[in-house]
PDB file of N, CA and C in Angstrom:
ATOM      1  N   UNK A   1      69.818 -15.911 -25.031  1.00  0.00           N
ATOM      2  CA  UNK A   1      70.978 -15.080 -25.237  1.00  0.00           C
ATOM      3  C   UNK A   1      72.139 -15.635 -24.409  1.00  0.00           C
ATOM      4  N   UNK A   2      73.360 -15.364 -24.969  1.00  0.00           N
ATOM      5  CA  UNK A   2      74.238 -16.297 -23.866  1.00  0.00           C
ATOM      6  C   UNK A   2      74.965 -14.947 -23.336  1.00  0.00           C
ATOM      7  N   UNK A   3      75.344 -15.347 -21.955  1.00  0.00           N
ATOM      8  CA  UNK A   3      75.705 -14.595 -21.312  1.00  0.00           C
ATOM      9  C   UNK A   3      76.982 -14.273 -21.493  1.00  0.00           C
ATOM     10  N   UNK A   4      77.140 -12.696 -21.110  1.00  0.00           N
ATOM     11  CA  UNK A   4      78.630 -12.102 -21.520  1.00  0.00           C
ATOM     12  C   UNK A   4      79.915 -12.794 -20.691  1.00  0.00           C
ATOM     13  N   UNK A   5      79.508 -13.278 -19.445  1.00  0.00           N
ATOM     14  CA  UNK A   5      80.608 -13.941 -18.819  1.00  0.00           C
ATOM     15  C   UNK A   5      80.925 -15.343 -19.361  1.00  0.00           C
ATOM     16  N   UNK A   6      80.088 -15.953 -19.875  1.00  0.00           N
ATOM     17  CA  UNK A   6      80.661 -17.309 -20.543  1.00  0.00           C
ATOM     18  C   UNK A   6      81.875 -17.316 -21.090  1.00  0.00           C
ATOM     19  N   UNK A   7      82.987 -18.301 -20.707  1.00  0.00           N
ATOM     20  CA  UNK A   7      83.819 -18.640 -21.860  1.00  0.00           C
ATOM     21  C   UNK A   7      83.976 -19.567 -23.036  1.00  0.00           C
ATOM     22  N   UNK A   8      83.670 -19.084 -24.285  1.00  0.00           N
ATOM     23  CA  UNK A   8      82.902 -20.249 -25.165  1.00  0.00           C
ATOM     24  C   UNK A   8      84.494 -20.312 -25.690  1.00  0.00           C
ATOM     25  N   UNK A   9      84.519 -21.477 -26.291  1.00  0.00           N
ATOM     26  CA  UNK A   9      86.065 -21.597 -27.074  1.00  0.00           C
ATOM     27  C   UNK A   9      85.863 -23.215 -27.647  1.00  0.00           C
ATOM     28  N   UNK A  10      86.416 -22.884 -28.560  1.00  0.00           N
ATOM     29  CA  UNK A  10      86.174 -23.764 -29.942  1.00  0.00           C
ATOM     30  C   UNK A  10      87.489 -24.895 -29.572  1.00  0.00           C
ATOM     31  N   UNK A  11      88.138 -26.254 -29.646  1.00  0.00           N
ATOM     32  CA  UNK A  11      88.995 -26.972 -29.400  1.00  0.00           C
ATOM     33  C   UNK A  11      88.851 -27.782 -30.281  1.00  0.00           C
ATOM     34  N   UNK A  12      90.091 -29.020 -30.714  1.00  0.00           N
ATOM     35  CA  UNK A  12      90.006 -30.434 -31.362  1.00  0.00           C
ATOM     36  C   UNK A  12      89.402 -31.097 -30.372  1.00  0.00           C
ATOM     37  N   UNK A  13      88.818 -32.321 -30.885  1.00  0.00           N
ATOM     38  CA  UNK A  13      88.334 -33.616 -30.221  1.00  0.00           C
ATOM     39  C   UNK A  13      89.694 -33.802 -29.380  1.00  0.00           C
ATOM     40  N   UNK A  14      89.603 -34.860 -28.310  1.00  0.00           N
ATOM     41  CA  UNK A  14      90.163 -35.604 -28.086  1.00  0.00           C
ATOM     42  C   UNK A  14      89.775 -37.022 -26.847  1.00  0.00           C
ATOM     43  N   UNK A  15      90.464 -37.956 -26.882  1.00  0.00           N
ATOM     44  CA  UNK A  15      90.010 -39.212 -26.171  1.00  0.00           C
ATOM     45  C   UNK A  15      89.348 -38.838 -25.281  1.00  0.00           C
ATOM     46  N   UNK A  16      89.307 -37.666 -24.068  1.00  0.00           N
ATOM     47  CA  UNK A  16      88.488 -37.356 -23.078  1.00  0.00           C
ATOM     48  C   UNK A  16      87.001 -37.173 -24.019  1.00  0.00           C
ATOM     49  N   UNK A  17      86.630 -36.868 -24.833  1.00  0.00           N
ATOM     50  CA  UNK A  17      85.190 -36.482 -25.379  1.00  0.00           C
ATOM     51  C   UNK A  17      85.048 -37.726 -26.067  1.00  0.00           C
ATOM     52  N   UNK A  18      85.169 -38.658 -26.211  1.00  0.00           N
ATOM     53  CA  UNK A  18      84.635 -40.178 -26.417  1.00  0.00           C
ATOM     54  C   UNK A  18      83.747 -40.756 -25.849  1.00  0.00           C
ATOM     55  N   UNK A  19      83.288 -40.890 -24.427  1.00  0.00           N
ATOM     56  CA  UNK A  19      82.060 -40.795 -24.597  1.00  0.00           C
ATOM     57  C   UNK A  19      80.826 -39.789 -24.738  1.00  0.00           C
ATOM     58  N   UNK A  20      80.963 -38.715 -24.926  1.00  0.00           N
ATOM     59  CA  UNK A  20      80.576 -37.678 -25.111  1.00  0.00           C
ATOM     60  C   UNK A  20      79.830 -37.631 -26.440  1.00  0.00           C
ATOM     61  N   UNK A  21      80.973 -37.985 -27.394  1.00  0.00           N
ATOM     62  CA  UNK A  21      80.948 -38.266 -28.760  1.00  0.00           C
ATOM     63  C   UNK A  21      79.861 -39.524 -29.627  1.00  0.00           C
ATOM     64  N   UNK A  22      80.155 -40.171 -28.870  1.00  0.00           N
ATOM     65  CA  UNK A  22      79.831 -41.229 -28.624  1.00  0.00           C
ATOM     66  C   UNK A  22      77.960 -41.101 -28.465  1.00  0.00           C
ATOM     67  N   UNK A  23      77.897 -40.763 -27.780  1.00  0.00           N
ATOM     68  CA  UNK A  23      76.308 -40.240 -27.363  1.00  0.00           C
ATOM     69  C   UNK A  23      75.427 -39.599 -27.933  1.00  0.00           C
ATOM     70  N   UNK A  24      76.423 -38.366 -28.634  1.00  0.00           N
ATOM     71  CA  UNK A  24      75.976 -37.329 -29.768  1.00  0.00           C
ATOM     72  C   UNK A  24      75.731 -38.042 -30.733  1.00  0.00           C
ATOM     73  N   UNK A  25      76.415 -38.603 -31.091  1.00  0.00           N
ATOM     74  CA  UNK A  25      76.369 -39.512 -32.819  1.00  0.00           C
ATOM     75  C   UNK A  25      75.824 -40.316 -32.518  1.00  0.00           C
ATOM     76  N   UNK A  26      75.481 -40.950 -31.894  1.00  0.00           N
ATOM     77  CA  UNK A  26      74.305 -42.589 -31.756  1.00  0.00           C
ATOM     78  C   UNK A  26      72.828 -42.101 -31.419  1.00  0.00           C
ATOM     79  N   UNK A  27      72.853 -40.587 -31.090  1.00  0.00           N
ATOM     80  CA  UNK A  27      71.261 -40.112 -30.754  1.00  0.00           C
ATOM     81  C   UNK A  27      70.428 -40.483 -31.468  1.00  0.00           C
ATOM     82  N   UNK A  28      69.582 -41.275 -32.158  1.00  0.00           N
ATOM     83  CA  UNK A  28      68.394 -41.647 -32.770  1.00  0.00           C
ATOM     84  C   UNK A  28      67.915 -40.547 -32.988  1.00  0.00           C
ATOM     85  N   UNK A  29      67.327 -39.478 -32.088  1.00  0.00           N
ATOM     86  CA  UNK A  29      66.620 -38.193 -32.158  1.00  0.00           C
ATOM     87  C   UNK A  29      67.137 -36.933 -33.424  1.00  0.00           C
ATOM     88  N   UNK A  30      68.675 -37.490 -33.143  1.00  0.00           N
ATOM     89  CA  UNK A  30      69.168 -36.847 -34.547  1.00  0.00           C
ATOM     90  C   UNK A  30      69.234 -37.049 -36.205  1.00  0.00           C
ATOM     91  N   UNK A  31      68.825 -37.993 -35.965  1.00  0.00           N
ATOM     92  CA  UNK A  31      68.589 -38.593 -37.471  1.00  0.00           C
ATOM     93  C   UNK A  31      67.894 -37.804 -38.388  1.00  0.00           C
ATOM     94  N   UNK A  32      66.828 -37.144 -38.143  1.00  0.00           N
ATOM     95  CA  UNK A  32      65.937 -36.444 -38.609  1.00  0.00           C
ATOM     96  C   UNK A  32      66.755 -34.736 -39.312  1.00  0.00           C
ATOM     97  N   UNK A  33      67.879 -34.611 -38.455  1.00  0.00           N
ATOM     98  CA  UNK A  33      68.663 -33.353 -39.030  1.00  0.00           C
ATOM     99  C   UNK A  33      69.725 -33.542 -39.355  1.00  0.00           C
ATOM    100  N   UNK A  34      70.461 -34.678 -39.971  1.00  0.00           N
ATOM    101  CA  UNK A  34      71.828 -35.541 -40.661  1.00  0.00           C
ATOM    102  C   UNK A  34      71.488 -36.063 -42.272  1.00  0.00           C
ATOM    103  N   UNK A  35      72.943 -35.133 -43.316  1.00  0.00           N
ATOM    104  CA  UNK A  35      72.865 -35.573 -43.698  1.00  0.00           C
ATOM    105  C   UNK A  35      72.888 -37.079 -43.654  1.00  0.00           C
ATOM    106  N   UNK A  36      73.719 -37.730 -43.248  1.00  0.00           N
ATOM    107  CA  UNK A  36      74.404 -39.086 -43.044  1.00  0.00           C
ATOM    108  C   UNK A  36      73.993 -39.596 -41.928  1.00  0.00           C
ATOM    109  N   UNK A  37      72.904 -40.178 -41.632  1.00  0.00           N
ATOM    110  CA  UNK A  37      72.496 -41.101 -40.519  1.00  0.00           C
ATOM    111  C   UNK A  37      73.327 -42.460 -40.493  1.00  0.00           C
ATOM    112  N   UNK A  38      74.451 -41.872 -39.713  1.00  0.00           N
ATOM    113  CA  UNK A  38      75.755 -43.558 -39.520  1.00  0.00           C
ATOM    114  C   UNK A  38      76.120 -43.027 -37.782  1.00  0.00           C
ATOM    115  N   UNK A  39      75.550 -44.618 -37.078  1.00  0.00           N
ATOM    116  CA  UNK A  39      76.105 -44.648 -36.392  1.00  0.00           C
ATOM    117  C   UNK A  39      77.158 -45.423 -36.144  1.00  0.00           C
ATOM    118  N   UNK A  40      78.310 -44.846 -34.991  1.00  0.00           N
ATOM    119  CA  UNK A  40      79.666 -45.662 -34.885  1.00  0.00           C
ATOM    120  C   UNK A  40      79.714 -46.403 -33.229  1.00  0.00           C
ATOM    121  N   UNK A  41      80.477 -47.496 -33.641  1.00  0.00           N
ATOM    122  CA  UNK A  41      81.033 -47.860 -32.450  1.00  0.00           C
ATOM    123  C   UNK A  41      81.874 -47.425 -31.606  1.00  0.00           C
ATOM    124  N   UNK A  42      82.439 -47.685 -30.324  1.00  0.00           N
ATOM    125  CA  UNK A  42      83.385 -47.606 -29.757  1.00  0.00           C
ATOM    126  C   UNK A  42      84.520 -47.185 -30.219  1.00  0.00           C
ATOM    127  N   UNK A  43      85.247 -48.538 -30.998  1.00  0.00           N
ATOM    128  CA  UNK A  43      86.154 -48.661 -31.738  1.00  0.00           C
ATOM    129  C   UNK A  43      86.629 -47.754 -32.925  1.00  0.00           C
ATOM    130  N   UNK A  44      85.726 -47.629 -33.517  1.00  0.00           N
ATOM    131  CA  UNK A  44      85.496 -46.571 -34.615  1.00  0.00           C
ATOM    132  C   UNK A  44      85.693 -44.673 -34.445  1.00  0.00           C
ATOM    133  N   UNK A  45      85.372 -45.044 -33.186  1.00  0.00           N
ATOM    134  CA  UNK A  45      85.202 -43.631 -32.759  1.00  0.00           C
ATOM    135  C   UNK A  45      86.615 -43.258 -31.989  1.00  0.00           C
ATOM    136  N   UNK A  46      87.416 -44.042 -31.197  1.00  0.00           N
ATOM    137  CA  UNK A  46      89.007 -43.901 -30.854  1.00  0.00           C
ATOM    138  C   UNK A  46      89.572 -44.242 -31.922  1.00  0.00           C
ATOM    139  N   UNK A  47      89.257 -44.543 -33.030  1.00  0.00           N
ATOM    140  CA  UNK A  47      90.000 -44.413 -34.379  1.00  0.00           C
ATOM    141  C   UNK A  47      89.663 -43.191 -34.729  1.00  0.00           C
ATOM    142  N   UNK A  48      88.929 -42.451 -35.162  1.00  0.00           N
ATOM    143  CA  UNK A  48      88.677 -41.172 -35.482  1.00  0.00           C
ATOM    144  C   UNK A  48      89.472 -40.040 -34.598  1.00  0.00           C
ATOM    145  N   UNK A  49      88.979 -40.241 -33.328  1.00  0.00           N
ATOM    146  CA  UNK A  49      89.852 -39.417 -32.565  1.00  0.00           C
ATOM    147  C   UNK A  49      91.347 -39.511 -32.671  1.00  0.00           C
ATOM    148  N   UNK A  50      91.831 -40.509 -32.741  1.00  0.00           N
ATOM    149  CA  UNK A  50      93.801 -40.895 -32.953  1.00  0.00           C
ATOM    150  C   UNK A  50      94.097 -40.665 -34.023  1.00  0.00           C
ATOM    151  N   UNK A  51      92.876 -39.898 -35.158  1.00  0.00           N
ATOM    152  CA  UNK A  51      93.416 -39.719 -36.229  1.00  0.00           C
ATOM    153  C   UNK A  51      93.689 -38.469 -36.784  1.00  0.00           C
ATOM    154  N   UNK A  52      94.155 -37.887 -38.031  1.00  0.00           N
ATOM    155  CA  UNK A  52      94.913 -36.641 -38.135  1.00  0.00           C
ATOM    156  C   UNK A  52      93.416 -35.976 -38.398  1.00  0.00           C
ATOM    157  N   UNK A  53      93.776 -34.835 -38.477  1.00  0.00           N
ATOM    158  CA  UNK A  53      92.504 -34.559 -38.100  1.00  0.00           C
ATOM    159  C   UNK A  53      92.324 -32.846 -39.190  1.00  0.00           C
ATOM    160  N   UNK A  54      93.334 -33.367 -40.247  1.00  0.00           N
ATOM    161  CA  UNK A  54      93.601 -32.240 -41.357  1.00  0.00           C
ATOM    162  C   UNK A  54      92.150 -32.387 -42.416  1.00  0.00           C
ATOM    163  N   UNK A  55      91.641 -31.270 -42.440  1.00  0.00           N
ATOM    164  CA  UNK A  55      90.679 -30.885 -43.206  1.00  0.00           C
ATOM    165  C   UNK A  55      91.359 -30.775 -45.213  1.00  0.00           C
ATOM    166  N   UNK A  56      91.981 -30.812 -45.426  1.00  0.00           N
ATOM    167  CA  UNK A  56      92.811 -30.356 -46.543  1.00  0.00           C
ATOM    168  C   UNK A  56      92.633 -31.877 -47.114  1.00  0.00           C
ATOM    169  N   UNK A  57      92.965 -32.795 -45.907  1.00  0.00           N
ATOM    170  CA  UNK A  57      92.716 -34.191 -46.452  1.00  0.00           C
ATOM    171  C   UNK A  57      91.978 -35.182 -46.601  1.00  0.00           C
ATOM    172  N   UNK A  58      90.541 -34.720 -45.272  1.00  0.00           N
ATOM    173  CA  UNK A  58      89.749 -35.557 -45.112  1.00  0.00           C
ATOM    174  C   UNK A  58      88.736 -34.868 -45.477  1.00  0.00           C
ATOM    175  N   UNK A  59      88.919 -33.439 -45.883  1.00  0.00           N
ATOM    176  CA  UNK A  59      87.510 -32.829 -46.242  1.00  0.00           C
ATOM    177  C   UNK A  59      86.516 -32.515 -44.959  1.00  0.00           C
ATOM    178  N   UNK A  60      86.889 -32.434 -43.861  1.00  0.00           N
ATOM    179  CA  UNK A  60      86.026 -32.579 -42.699  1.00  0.00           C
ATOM    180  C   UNK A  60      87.026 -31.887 -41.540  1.00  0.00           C
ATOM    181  N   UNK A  61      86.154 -31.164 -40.839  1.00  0.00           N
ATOM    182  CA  UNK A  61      87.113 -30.925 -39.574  1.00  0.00           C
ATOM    183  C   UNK A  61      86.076 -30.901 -38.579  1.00  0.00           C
ATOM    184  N   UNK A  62      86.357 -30.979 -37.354  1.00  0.00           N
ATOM    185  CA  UNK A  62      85.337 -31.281 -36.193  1.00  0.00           C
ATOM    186  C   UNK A  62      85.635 -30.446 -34.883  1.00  0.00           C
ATOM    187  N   UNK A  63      85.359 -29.294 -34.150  1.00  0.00           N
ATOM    188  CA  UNK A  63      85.940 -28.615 -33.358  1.00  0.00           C
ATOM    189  C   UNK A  63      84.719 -29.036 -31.858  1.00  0.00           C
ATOM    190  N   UNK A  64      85.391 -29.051 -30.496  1.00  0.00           N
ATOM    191  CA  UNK A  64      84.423 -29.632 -29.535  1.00  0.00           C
ATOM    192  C   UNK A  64      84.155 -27.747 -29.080  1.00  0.00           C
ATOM    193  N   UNK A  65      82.627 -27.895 -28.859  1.00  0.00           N
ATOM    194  CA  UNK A  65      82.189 -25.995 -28.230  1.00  0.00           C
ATOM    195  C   UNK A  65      82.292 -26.482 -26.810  1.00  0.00           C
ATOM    196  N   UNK A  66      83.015 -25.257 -26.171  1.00  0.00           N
ATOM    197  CA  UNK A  66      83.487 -25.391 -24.270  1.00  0.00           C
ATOM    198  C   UNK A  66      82.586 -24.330 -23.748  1.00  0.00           C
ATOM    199  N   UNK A  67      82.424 -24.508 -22.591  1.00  0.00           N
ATOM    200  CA  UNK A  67      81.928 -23.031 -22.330  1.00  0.00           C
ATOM    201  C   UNK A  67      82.110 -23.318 -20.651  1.00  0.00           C
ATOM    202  N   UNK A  68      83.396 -22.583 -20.201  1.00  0.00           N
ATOM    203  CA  UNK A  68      83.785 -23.106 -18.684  1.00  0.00           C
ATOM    204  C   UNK A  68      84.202 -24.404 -19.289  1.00  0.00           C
ATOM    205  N   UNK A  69      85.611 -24.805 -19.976  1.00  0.00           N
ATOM    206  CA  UNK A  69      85.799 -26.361 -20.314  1.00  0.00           C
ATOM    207  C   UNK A  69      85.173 -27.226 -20.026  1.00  0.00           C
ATOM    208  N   UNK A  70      84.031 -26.783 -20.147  1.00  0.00           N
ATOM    209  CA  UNK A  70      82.921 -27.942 -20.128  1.00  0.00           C
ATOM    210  C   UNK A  70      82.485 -28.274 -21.839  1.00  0.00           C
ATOM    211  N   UNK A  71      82.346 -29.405 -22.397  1.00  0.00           N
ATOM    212  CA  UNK A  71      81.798 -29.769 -23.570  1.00  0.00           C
ATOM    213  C   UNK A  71      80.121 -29.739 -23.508  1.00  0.00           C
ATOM    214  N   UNK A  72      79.957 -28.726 -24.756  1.00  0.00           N
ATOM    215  CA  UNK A  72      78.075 -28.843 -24.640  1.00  0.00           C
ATOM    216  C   UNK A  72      77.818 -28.763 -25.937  1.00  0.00           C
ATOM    217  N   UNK A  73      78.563 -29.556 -27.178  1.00  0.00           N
ATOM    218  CA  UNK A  73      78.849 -29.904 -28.293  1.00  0.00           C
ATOM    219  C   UNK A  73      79.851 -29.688 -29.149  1.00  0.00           C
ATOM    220  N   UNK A  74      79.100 -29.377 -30.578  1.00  0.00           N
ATOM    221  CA  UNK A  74      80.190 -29.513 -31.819  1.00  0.00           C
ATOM    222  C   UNK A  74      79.821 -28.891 -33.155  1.00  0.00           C
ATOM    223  N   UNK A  75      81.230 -28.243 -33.712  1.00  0.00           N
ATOM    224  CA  UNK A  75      80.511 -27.807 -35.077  1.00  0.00           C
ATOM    225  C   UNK A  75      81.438 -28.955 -35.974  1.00  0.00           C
ATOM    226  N   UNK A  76      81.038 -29.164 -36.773  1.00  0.00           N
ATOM    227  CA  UNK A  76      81.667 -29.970 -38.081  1.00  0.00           C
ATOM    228  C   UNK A  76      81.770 -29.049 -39.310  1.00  0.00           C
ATOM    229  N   UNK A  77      82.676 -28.665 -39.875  1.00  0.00           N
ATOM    230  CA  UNK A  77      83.327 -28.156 -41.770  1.00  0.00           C
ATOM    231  C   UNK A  77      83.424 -29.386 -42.120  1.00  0.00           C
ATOM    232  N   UNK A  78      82.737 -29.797 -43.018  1.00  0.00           N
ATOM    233  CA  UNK A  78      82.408 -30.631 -43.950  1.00  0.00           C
ATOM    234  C   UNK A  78      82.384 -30.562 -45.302  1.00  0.00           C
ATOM    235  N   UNK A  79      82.554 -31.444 -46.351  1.00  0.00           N
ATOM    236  CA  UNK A  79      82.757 -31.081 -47.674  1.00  0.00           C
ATOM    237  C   UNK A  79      83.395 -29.609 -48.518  1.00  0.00           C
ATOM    238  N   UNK A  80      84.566 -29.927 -47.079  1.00  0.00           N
ATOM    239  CA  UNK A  80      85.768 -28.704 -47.416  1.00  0.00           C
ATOM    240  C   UNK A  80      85.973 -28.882 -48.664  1.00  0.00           C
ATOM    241  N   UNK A  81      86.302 -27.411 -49.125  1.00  0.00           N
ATOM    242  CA  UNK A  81      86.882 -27.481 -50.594  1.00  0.00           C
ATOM    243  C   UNK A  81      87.885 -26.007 -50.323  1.00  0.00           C
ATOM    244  N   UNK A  82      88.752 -26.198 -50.638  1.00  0.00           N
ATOM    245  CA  UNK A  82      89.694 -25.187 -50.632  1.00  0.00           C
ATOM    246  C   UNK A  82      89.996 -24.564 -52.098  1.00  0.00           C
ATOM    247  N   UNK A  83      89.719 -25.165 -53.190  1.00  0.00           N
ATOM    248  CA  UNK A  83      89.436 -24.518 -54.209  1.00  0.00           C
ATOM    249  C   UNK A  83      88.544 -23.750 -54.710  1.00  0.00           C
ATOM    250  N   UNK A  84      87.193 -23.952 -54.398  1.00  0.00           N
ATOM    251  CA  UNK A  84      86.338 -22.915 -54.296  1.00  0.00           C
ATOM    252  C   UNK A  84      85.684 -22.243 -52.855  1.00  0.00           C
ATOM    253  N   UNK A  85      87.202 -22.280 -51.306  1.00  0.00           N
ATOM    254  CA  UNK A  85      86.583 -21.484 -50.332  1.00  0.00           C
ATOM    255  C   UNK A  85      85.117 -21.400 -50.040  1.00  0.00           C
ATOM    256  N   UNK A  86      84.732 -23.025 -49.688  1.00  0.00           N
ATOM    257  CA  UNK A  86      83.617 -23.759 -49.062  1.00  0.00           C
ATOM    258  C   UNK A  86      83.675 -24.379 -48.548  1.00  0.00           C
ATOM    259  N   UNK A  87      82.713 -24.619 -47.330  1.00  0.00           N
ATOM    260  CA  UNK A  87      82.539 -26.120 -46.852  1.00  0.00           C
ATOM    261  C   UNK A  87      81.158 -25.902 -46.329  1.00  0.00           C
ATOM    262  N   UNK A  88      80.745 -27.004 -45.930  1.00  0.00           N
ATOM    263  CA  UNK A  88      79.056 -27.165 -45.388  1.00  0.00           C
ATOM    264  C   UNK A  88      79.268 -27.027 -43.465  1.00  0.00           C
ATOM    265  N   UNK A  89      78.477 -26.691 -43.080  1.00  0.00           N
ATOM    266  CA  UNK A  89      78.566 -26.486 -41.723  1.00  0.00           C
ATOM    267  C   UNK A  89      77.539 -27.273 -40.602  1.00  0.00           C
ATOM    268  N   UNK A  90      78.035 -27.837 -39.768  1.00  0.00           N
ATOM    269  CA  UNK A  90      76.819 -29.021 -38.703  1.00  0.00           C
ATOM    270  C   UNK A  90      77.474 -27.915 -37.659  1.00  0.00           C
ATOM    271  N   UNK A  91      75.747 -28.116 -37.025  1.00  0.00           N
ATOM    272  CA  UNK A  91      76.554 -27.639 -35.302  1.00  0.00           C
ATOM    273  C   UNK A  91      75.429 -28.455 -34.437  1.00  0.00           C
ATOM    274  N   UNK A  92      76.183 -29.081 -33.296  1.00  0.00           N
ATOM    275  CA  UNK A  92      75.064 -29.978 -32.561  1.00  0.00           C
ATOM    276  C   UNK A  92      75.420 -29.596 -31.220  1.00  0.00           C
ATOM    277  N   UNK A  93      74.476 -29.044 -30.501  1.00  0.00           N
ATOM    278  CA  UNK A  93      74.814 -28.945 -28.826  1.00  0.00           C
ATOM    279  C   UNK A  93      73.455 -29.776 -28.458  1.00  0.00           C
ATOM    280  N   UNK A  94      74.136 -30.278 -27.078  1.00  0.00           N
ATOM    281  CA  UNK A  94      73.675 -30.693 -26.144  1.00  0.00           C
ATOM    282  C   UNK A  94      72.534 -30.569 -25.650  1.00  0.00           C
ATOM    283  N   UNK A  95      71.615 -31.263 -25.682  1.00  0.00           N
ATOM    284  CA  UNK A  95      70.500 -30.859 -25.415  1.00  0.00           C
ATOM    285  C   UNK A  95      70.022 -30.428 -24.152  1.00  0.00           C
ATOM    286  N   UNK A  96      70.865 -30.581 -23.301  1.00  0.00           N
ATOM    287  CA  UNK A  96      70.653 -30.267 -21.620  1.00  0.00           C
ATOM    288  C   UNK A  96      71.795 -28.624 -21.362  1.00  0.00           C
ATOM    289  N   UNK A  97      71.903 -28.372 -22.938  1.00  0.00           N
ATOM    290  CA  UNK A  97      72.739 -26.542 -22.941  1.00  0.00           C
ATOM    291  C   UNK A  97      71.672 -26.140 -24.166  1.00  0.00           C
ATOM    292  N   UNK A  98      70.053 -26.510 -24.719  1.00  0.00           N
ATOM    293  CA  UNK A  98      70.138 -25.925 -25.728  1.00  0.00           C
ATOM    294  C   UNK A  98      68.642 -24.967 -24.799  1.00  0.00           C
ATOM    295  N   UNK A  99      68.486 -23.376 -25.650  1.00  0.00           N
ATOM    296  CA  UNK A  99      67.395 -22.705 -25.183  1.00  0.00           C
ATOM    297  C   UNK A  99      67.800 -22.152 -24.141  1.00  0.00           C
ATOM    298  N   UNK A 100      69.203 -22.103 -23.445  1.00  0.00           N
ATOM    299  CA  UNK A 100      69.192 -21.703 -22.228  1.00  0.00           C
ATOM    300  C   UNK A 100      69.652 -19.740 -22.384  1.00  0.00           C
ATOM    301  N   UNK A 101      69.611 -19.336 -20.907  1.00  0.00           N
ATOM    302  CA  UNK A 101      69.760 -18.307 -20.973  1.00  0.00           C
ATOM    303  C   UNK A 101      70.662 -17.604 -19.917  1.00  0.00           C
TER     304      UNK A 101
END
């Protein structure tokens, strides 16, 4: 159960969560619960982050979960569709924040 004093709050990526990001998406361990088993580089990944980050256009939006501005993952809207008010939903935390209480 998470506790009532937590402050959880939803944010955009940005260059500070690169390696963060970075770590999450290259997990091997995750493969098993992705659609899309792609991992990225470095490079790839400060391209993503410097990039716009409009769901309307990329079909995707990516929000970092805080709790005490601390990062202990991420949800992804995916295969947005604004015409039929859908999208698919990822959420990945941290495995050193998951089960806790």
């Amino acid at each position: 159960m998470l506790k009532s004093n937590w402050n959880v709050k939803l944010r955009q990526p940005s260059i500070k969560d690169l390696d963060d990001l970075l770590g999450w998406e290259n997990d091997i361990l995750k493969i098993d619960h992705t659609d899309m088993p792609v991992f990225y580089t470095k490079d790839q990944m400060v391209i993503y982050l410097n990039s716009n980050q409009d769901p309307f256009m990329n079909g995707q939006v990516r929000y970092m979960i805080t709790i005490d501005n601390m990062s202990i993952g991420y949800i992804d809207l995916y295969n947005f569709d604004i015409v039929h008010s859908r999208a698919g939903v990822g959420i990945f935390i941290d495995k050193k924040f998951r089960k806790k209480e």
